[in-house]
Protein backbone atom coordinates (compact mmCIF):
# COMPACT_ATOMS: atom_id res chain seq x y z
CA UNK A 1 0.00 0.00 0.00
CA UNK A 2 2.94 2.24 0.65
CA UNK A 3 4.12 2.03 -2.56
CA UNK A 4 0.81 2.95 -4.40
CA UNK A 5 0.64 5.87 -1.90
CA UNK A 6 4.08 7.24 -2.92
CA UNK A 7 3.46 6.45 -6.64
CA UNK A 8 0.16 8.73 -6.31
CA UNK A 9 1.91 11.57 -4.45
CA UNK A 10 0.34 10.77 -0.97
CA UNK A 11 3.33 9.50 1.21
CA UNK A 12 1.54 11.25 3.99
CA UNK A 13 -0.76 9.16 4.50
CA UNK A 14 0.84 6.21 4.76
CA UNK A 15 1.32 5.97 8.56
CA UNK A 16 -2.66 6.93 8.84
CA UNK A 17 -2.90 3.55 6.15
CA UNK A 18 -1.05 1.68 8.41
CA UNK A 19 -3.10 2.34 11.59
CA UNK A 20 -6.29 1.47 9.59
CA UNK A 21 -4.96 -1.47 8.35
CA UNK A 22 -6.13 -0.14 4.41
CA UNK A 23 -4.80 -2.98 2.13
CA UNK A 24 -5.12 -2.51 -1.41
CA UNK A 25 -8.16 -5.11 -1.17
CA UNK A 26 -9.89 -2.88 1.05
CA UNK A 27 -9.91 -0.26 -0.99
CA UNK A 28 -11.86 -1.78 -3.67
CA UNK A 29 -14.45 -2.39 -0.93
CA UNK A 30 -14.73 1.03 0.32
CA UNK A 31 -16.83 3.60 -0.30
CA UNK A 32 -15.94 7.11 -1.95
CA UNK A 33 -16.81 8.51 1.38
CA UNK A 34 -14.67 5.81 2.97
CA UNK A 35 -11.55 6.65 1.52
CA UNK A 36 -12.18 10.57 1.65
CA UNK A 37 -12.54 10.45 5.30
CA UNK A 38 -8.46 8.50 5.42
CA UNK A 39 -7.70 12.32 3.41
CA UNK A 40 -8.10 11.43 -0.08
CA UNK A 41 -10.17 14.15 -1.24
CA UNK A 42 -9.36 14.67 -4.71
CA UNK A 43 -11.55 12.67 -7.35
CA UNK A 44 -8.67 12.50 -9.64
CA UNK A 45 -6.25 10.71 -6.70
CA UNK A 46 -9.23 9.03 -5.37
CA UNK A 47 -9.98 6.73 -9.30
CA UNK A 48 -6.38 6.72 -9.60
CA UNK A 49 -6.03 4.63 -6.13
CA UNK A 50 -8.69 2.34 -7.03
CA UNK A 51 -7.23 1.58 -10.28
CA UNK A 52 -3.85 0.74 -9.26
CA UNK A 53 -5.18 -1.31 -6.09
CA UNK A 54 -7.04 -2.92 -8.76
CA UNK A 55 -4.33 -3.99 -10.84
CA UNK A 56 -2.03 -4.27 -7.40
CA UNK A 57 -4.70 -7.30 -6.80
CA UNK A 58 -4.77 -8.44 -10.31
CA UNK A 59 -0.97 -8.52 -10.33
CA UNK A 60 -1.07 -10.19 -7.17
CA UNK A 61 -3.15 -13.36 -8.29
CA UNK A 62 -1.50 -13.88 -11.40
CA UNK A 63 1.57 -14.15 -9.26
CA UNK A 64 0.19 -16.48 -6.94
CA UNK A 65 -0.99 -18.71 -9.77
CA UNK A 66 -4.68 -17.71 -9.88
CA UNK A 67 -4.88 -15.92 -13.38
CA UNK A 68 -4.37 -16.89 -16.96
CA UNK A 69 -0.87 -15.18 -17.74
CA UNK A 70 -2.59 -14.12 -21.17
CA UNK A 71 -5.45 -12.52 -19.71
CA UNK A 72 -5.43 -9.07 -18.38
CA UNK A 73 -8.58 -7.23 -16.23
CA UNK A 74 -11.55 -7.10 -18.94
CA UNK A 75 -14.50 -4.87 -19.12
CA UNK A 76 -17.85 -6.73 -20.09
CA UNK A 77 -20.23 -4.22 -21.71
CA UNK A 78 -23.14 -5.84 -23.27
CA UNK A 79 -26.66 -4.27 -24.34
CA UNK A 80 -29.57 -6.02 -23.50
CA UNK A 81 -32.59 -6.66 -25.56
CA UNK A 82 -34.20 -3.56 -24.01
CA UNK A 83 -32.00 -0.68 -24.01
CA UNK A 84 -32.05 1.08 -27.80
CA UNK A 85 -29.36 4.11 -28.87
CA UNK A 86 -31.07 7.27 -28.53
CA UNK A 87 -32.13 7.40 -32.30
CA UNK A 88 -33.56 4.30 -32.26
CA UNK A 89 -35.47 5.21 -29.02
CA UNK A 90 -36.79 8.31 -30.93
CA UNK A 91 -37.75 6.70 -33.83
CA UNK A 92 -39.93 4.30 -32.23
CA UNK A 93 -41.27 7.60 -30.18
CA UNK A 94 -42.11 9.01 -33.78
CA UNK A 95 -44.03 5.88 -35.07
CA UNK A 96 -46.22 5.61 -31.71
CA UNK A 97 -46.94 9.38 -31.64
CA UNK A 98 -47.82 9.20 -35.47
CA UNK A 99 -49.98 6.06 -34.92
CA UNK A 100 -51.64 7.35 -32.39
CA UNK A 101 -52.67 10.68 -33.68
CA UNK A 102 -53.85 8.77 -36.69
CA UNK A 103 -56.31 7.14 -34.57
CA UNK A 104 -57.29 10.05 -31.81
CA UNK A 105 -60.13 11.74 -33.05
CA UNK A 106 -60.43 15.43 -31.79
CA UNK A 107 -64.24 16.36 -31.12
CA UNK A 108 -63.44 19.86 -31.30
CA UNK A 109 -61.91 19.57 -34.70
CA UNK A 110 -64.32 17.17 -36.64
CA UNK A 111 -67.05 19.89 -37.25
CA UNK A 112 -64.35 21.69 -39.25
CA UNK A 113 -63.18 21.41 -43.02
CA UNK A 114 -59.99 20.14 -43.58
């Protein structure tokens, strides 16, 4: 943890790490809250922390034999059946609102010529 402290410009708080027993594990656990209140107040230093903790821990089981030595950390996005882009999402807006004025009838507006 010491290290990723100094690497991110923090060495201050390493002896306030210490006491707290913050292992880079932990970090990945805690909240943003969490880590602000051990003096990490800057969102930048803050995602910067949790990324190398991350690969700290990544590095970590591939050296103790739990991690493909091909594969690094991976991202899974995936779009479900449901969500649309935002044109798509308009489109289908259009079509409904044109179908249904098509079939709304206006009482107000029928006595009148077109």
């Amino acid at each position: 943890m010491e290290d990723i402290l100094e690497k991110l410009g923090l060495p201050s708080l390493v002896s306030k790490f210490r006491r707290e027993r913050i292992v880079p594990s932990t970090i990945l656990s805690m909240t943003d809250d969490d880590i602000r209140i051990l003096g990490i107040e800057a969102i930048g230093d803050l995602v910067r922390l949790r990324v190398m903790c991350r690969e700290y821990e990544y590095e970590e089981g591939n050296a103790a034999g739990h991690g493909s030595s091909n594969s690094g950390p991976s991202v899974v996005v995936s779009k479900t059946k449901h969500s649309k882009t935002k044109t798509e999402a308009r489109s289908t807006l259009k079509s409904k609102t044109k179908h249904l004025n098509s079939k709304t009838k206006h009482p107000e507006l029928e006595n009148e010529a077109p």
